[in-house]
Protein backbone atom coordinates (compact mmCIF):
# COMPACT_ATOMS: atom_id res chain seq x y z
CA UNK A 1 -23.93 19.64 -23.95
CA UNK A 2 -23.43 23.24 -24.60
CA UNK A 3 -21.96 23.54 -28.39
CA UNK A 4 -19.82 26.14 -30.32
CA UNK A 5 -19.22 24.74 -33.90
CA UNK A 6 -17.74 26.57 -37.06
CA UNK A 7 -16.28 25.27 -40.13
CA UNK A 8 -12.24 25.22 -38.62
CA UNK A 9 -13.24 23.89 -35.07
CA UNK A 10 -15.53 24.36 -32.17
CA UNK A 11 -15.76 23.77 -28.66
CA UNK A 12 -18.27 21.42 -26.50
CA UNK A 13 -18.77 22.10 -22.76
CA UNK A 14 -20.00 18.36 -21.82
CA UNK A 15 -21.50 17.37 -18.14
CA UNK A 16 -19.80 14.08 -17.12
CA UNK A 17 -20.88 10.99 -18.89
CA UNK A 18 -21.86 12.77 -21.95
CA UNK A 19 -20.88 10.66 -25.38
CA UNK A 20 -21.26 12.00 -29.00
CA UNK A 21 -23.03 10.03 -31.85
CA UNK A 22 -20.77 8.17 -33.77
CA UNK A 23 -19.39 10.32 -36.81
CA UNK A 24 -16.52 10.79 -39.23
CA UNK A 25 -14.59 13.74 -40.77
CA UNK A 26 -13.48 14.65 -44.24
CA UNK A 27 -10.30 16.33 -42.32
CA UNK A 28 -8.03 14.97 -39.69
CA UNK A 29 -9.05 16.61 -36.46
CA UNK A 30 -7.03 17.94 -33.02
CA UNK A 31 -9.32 17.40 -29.64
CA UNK A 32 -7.69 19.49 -26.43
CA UNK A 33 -9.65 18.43 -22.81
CA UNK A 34 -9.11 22.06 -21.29
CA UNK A 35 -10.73 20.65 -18.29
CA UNK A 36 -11.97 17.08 -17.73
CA UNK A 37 -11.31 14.20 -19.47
CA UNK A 38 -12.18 12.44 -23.05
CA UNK A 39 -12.71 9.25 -24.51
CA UNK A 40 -12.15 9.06 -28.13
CA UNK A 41 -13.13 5.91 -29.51
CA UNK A 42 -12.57 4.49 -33.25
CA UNK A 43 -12.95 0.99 -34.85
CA UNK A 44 -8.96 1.13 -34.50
CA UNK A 45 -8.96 1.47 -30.36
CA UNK A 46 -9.73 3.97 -27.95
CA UNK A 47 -7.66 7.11 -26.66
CA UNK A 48 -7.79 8.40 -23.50
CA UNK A 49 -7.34 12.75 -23.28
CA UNK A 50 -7.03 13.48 -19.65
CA UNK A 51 -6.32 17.68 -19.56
CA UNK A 52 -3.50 18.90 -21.14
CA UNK A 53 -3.45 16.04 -23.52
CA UNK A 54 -4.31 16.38 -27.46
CA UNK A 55 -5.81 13.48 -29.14
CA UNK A 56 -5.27 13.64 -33.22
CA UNK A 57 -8.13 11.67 -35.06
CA UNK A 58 -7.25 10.94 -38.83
CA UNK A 59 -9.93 11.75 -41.90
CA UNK A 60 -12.47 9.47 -42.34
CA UNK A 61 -12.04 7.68 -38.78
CA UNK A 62 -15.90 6.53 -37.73
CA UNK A 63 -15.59 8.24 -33.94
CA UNK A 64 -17.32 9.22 -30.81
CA UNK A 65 -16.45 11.13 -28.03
CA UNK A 66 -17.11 10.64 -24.46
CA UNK A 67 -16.34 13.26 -21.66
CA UNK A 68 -15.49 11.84 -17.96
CA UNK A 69 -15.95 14.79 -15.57
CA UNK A 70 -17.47 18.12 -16.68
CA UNK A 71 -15.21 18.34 -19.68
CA UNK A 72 -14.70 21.42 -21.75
CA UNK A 73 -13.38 19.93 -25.18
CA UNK A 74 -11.88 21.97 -27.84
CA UNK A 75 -11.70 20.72 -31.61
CA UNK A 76 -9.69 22.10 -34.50
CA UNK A 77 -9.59 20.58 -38.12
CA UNK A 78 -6.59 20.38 -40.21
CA UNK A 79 -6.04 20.43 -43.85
CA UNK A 80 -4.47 18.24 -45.59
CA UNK A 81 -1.36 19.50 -46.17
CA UNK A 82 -0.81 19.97 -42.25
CA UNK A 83 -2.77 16.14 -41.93
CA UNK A 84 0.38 15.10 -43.63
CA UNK A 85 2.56 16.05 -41.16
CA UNK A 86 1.71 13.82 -37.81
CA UNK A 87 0.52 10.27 -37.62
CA UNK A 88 -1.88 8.58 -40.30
CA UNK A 89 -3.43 6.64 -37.01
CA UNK A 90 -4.96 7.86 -33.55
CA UNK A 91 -2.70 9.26 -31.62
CA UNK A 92 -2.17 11.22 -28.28
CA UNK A 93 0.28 13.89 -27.66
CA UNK A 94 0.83 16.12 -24.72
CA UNK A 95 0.18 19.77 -24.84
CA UNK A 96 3.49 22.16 -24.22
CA UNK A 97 2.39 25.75 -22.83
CA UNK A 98 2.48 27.22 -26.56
CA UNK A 99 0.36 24.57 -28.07
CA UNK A 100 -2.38 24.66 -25.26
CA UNK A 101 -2.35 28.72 -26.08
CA UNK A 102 -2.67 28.32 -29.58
CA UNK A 103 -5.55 25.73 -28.94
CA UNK A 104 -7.44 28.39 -26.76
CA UNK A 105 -6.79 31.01 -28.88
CA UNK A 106 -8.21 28.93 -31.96
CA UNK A 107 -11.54 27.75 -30.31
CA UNK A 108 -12.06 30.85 -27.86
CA UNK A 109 -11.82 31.18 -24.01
CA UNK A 110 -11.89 29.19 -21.29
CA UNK A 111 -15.15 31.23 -19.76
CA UNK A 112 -18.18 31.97 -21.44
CA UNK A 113 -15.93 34.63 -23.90
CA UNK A 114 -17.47 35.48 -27.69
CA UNK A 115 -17.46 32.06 -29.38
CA UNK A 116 -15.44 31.80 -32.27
CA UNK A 117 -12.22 33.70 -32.40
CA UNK A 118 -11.83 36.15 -35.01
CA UNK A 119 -8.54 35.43 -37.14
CA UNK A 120 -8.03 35.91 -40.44
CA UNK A 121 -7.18 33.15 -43.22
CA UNK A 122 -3.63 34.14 -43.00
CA UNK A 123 -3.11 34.44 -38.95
CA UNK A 124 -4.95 30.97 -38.64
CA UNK A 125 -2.58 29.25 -41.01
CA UNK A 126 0.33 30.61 -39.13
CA UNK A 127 -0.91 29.34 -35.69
CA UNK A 128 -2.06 25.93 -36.77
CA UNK A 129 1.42 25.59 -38.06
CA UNK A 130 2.87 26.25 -35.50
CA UNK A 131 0.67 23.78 -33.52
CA UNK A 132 1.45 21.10 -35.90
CA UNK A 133 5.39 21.87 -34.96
CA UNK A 134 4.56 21.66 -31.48
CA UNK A 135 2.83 18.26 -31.81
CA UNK A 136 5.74 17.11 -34.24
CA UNK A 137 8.22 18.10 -31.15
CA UNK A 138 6.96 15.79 -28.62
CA UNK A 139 6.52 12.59 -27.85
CA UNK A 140 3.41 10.52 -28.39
CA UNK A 141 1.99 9.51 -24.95
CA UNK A 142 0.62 5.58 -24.42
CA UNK A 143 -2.31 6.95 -24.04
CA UNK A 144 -3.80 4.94 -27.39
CA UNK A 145 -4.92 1.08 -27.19
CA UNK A 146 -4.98 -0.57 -30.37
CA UNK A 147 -8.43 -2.44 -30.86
CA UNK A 148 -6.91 -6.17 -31.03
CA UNK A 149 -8.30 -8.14 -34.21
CA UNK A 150 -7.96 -11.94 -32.89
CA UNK A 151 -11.33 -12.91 -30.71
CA UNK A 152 -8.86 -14.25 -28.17
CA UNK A 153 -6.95 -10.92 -27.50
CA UNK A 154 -10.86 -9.01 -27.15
CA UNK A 155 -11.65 -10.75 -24.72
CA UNK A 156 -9.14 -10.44 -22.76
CA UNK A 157 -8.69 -6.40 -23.10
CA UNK A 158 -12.21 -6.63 -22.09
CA UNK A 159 -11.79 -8.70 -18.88
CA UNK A 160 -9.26 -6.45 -17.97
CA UNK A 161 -11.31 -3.34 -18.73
CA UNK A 162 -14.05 -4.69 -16.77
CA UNK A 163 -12.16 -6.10 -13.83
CA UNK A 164 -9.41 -3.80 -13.47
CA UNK A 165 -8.52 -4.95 -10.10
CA UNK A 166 -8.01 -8.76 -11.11
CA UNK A 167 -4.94 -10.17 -10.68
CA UNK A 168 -5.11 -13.24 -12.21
CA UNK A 169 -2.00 -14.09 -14.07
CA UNK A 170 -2.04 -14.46 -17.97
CA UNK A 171 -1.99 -18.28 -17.75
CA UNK A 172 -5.52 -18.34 -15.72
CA UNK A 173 -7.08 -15.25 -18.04
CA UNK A 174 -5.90 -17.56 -20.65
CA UNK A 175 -7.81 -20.25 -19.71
CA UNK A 176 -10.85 -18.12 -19.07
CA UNK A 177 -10.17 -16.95 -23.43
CA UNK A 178 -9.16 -20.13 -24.48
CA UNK A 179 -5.38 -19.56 -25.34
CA UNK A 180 -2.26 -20.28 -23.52
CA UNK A 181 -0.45 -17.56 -22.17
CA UNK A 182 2.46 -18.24 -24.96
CA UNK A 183 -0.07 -17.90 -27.65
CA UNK A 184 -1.30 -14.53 -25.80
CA UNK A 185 2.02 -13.43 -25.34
CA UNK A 186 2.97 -13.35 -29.18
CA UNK A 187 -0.83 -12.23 -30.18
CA UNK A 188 -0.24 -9.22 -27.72
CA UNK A 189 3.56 -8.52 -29.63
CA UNK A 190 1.89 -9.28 -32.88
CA UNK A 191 -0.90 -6.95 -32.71
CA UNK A 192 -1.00 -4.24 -30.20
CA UNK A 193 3.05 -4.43 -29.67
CA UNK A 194 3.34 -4.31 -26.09
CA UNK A 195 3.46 -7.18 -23.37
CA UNK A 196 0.74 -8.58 -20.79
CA UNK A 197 2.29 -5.95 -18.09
CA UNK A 198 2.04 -3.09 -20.01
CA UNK A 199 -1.60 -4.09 -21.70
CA UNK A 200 -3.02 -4.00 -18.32
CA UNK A 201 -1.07 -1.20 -17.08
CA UNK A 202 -2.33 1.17 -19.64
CA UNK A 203 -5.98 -0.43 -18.84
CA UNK A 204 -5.86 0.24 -15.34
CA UNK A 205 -4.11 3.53 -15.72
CA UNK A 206 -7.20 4.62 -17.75
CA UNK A 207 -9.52 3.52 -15.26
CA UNK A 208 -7.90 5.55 -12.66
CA UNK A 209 -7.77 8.44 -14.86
CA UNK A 210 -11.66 8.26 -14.87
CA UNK A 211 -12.08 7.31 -11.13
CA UNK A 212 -10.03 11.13 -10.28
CA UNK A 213 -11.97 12.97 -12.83
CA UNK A 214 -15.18 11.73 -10.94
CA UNK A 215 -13.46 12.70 -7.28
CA UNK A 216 -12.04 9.31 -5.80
CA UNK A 217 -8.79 10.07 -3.77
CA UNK A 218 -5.73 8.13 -4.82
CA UNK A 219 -5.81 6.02 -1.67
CA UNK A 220 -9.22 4.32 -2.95
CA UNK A 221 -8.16 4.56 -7.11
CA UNK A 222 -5.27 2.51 -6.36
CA UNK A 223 -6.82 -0.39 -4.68
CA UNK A 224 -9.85 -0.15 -7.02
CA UNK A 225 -7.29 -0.04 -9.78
CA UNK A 226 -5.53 -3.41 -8.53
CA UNK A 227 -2.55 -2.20 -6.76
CA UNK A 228 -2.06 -3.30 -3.52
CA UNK A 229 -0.83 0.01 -2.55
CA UNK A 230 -0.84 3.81 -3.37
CA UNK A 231 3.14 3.70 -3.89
CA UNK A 232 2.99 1.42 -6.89
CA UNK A 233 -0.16 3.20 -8.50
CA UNK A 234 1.51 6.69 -8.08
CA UNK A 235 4.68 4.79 -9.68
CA UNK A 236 3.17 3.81 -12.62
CA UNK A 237 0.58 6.94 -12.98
CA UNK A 238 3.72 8.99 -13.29
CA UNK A 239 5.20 6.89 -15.82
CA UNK A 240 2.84 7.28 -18.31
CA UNK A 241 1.05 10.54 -17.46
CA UNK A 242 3.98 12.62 -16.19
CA UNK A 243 2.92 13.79 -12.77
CA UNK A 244 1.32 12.17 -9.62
CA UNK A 245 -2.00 11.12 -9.45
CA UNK A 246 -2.71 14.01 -6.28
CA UNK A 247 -1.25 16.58 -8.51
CA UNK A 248 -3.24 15.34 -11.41
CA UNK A 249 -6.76 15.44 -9.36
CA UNK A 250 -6.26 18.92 -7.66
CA UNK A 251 -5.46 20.20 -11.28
CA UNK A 252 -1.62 20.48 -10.85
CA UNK A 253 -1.23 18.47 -13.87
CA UNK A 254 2.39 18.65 -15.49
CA UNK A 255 3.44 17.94 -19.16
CA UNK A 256 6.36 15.95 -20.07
CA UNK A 257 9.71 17.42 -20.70
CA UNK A 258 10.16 16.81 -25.10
């Protein structure tokens, strides 16, 4: 990892597979994938930060990072007052044209430029405010799972993680956790607010996010993914991340309309 670090933000060039110690902030921070893709993982669940995504990590938060691709991450902090002014949990937002820009211009250039950008106290206020407004303009993506408390519910996120392209039904995963697929049903509402569909939807759509960072065609990421074909993969990769997988892989990436 090649590191740029200074007391408002910084930027990390990671090779694929490279993962930060865990750590924690004394202000909420913004991570930007320029290119590549991020983990961000907390003891509250895990975001996903494929490019052109922003992933907003709360003070305090015990966190590591994880980059999927060659990943060029950018990170700016925010005080308080601006903290204030988007989610008190992890959360993942797209990035409109004028918030990616501000997010360069904050943490430098794409290429090998001068490091840290040279604003003063006043300019830098102005743009991270205007940030903020973009983030507070858009939608958050699904792009956050909640870490599920009851034992039941982990083990199941995990056999879904690890076997994305099972597709057992929820009555014979619940057999395999030791809950009926009623209980599971109301545990998923309860906790992470979203049904057995769109739990492992989300799962396998962040599977496949990793598979085309690392160069699989959509063909193969599909069936891999558990979809018996590319039409229903390329469905439900749109839904959530706003433009076809193919699009998404040869960097065509689109953001969502606010």
């Amino acid at each position: 990892m090649t590191s740029d670090v200074w007391p408002s933000g910084g930027r990390h060039l990671w090779r694929s597979g490279g993962a930060s110690a865990p750590q924690s902030h004394s202000r909420g921070h913004l991570v930007y994938a320029a290119t590549g893709i991020l983990t961000v993982r907390t003891d509250r669940g895990t975001s996903i930060v494929p490019a052109d995504r922003i992933a907003w990590t709360p003070a305090g938060y015990a966190h590591r990072h994880r980059a999927h691709g060659d990943t060029d991450m950018r990170i700016v902090f925010l005080a308080p007052s601006l903290a204030r002014r988007v989610p008190d949990r992890p959360a993942v937002f797209p990035a409109s044209a004028l918030a990616r820009e501000v997010l360069l211009a904050l943490t430098g250039p794409r290429d090998d430029g001068p490091a840290a950008p040279v604003y003063g106290p006043g300019a830098r206020s102005r743009l991270l405010r205007v940030l903020v407004d973009e983030l507070r303009e858009t939608r958050e993506q699904p792009l956050h799972l909640p870490e599920p408390r009851d034992d039941r519910l982990r083990s199941l996120a995990r056999i879904l993680s690890e076997n994305p392209a099972d597709n057992s039904t929820l009555a014979e995963l619940g057999r395999a956790v030791g809950a009926g697929s009623r209980t599971l049903s109301r545990l998923l509402r309860d906790e992470l607010g979203m049904t057995f569909h769109e739990l492992r939807t989300q799962l396998r759509i962040h599977h496949a996010l990793v598979l085309l960072a690392d160069g699989h065609d959509t063909t193969h990421t599909a069936h891999a993914c558990g979809w018996a074909n590319p039409s229903g993969f390329i469905t439900a990769f749109t839904h959530i991340i706003g433009t076809t997988p193919g699009r998404y892989r040869t960097g065509g990436a689109g953001r969502r309309d606010r």
